[in-house]
Protein backbone atom coordinates (compact mmCIF):
# COMPACT_ATOMS: atom_id res chain seq x y z
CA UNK A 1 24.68 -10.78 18.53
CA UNK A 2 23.89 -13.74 16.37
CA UNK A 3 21.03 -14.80 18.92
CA UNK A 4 19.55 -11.38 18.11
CA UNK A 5 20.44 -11.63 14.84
CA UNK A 6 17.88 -15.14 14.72
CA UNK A 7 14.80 -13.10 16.02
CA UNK A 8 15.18 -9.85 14.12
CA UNK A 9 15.12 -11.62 11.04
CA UNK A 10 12.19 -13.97 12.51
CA UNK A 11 10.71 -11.17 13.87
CA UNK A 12 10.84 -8.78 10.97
CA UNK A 13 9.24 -11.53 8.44
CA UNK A 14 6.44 -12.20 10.74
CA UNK A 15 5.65 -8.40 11.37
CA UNK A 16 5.83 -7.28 7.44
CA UNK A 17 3.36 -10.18 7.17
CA UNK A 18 1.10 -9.17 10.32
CA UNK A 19 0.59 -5.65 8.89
CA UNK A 20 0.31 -6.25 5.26
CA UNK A 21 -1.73 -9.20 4.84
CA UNK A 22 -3.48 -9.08 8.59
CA UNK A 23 -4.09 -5.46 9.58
CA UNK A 24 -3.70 -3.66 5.94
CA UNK A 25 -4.76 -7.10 3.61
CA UNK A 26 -8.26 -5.78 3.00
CA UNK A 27 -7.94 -2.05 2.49
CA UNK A 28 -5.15 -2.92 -0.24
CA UNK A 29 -7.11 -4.86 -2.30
CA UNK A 30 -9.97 -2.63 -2.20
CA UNK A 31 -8.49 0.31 -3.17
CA UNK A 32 -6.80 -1.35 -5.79
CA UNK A 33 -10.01 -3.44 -6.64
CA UNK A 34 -8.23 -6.98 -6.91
CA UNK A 35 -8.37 -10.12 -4.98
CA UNK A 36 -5.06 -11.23 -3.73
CA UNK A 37 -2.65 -8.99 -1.64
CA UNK A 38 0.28 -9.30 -3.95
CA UNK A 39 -1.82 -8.16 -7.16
CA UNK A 40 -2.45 -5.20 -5.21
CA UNK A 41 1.13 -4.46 -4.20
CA UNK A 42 2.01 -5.14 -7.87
CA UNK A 43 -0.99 -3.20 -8.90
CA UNK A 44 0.20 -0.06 -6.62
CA UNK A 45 3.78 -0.59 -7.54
CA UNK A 46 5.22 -1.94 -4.19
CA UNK A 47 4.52 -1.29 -0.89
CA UNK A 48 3.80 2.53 0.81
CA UNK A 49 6.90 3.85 2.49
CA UNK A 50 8.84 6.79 3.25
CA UNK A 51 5.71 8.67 0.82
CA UNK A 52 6.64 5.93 -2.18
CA UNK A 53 5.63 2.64 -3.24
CA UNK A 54 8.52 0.52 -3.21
CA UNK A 55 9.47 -2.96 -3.63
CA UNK A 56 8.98 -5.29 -0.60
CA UNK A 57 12.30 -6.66 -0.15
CA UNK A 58 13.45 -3.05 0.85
CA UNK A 59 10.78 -3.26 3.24
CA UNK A 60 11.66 -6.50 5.10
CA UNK A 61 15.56 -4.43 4.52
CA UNK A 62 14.76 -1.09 6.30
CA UNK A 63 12.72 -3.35 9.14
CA UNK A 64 15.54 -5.27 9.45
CA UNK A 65 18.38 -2.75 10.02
CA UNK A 66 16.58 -0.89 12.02
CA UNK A 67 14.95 -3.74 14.27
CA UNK A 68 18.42 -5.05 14.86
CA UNK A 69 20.16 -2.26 15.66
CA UNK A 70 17.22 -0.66 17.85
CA UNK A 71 17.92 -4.66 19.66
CA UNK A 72 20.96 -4.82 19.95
CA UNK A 73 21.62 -0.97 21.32
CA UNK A 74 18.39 -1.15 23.66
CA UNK A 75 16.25 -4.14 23.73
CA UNK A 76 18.72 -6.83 25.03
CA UNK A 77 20.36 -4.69 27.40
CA UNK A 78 17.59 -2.76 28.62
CA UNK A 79 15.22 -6.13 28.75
CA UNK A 80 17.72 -8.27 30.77
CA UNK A 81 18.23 -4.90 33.30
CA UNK A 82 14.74 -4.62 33.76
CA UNK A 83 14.14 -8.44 33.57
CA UNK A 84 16.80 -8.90 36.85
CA UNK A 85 15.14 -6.12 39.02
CA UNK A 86 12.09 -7.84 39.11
CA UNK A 87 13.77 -11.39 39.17
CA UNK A 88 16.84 -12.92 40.82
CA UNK A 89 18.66 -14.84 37.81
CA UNK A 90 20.42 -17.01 39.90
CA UNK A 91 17.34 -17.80 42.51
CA UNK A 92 14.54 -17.95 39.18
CA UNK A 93 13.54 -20.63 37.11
CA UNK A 94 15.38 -19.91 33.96
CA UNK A 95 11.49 -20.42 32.31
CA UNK A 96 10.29 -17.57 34.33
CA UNK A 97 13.36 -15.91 33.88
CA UNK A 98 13.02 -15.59 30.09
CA UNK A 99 9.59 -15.40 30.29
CA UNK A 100 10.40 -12.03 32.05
CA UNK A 101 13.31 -11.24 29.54
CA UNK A 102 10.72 -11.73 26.65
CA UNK A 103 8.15 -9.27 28.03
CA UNK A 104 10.41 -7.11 28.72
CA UNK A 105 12.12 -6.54 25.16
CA UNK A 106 8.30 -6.78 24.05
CA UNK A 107 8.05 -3.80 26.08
CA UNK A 108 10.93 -1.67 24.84
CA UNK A 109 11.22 -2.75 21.08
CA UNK A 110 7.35 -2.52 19.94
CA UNK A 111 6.88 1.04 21.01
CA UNK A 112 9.99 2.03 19.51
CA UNK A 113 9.54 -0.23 15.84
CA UNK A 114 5.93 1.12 16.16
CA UNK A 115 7.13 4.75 16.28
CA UNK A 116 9.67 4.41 13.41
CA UNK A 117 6.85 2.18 11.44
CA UNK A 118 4.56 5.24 12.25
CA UNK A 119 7.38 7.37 10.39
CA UNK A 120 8.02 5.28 7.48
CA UNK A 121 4.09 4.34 6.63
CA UNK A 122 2.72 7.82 7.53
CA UNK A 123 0.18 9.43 5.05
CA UNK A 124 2.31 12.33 3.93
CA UNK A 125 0.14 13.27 1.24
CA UNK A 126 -2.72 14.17 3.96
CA UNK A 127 -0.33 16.79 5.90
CA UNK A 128 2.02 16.04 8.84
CA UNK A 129 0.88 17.29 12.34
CA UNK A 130 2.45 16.12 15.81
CA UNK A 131 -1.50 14.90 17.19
CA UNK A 132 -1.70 13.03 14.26
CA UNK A 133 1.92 11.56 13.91
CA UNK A 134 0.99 10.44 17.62
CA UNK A 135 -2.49 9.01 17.22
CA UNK A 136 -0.70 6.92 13.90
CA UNK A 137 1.79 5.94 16.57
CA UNK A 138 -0.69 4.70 19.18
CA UNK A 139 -2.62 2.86 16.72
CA UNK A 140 0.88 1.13 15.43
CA UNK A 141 1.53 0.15 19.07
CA UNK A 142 -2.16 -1.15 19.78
CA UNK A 143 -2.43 -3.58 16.44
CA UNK A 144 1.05 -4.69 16.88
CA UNK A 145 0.80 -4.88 20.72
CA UNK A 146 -0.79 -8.18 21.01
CA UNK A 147 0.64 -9.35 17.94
CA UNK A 148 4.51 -9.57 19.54
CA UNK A 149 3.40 -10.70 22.67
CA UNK A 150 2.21 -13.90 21.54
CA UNK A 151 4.04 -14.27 18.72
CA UNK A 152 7.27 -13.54 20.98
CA UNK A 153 6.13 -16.16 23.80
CA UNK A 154 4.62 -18.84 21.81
CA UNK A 155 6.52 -18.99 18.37
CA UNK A 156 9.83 -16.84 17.74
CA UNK A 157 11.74 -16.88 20.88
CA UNK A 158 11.24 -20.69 21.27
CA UNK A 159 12.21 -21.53 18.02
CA UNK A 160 14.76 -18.98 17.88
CA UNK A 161 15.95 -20.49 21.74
CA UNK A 162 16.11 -24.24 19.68
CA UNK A 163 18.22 -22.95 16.73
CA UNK A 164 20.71 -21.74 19.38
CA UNK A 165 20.97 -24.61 21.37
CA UNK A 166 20.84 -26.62 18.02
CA UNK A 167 23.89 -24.97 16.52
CA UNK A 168 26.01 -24.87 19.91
CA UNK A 169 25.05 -28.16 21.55
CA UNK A 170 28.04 -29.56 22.33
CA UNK A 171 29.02 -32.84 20.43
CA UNK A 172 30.91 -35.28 22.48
C-alpha cells in the first residue's frame, strides 16, 4: 500500500504536469492570449474539469484518489499476475522481473486513468456522443502512452524503488 502510495502521488504530479504544460501548454495560453501557463489557468479561473474551471489542487486531488484506488484494486494485482505468466519470479532476474511488472501496470492503469481523464476533461459544452467520448479516449491513451512508459521505467519507479529501500533498509 504505501509503495503504491509513493508512485501515485509521483505519478499523478508528473501526469497533471505532462498534460497541462506539455500536451495542453500552448492551446491555454492562446485562447486566453497570455504568456505563461499559470496566467492562463488564473486567467480562465482554474483548470477545465467535470464542465468547470476549478482550482488545480482539486485536480492533482481527484487524480490522486482515483489513480490510487484504480492501483491498488487492479494495477498491482493484475500487473504482478500478468507479469508471472510471462516470467518465472523465482528463475528471473529481479531487473527483468520488474521491468515486466512495470509494463505491465503501464498497461492496465493508462487506459483506464486515460478513460476516466477522458470523462473528467471532456468538452461538454460541444455535446456528448459515444464515437466521440471514444476518439477523446484514444487520443488520452496515445499522448499519455509514451509518456508513462518512460517516465515509469526511467524516473518514477526507480526513485520510488530507492525511497522504499531507503526507509526499510535495515540498520544494524
Amino acid at each position: 500500500m504505501l509503495f503504491a502510495l509513493l508512485t501515485v502521488v509521483i505519478t499523478v504530479h508528473a501526469f497533471v504536469f505532462y498534460n497541462l504544460y506539455v500536451v495542453n501548454g500552448s492551446a491555454l495560453m492562446s485562447a486566453t492570449g497570455t504568456d505563461s501557463l499559470l496566467d492562463a489557468i488564473g486567467r480562465q479561473g482554474g483548470v477545465y474539469m467535470f464542465a468547470r474551471f476549478v482550482p488545480i489542487w482539486l485536480v492533482v486531488a481527484v487524480e490522486f484518489v482515483c489513480a490510487y484506488c484504480l492501483e491498488v484494486a487492479v494495477g498491482q494485482p493484475l500487473s504482478f499476475r500478468l507479469a508471472s505468466r510471462m516470467f518465472d519470479p523465482s528463475a528471473t532476474s529481479p531487473a527483468l522481473f520488474e521491468t515486466a511488472i512495470i509494463f505491465s501496470t503501464v498497461f492496465f492503469m493508462c487506459p483506464a486513468m486515460s478513460l476516466l481523464a477522458s470523462f473528467f476533461y471532456f468538452p461538454y459544452g460541444e455535446g456528448i456522443t459515444l464515437v466521440k467520448l471514444i476518439a477523446v479516449w484514444f487520443r488520452t491513451v496515445c499522448y499519455n502512452l509514451p509518456f508513462a512508459l518512460f517516465s515509469q521505467l526511467l524516473f518514477i519507479q526507480p526513485l520510488v524503488r530507492t525511497l522504499f529501500r531507503a526507509a526499510f533498509a535495515r540498520r544494524g
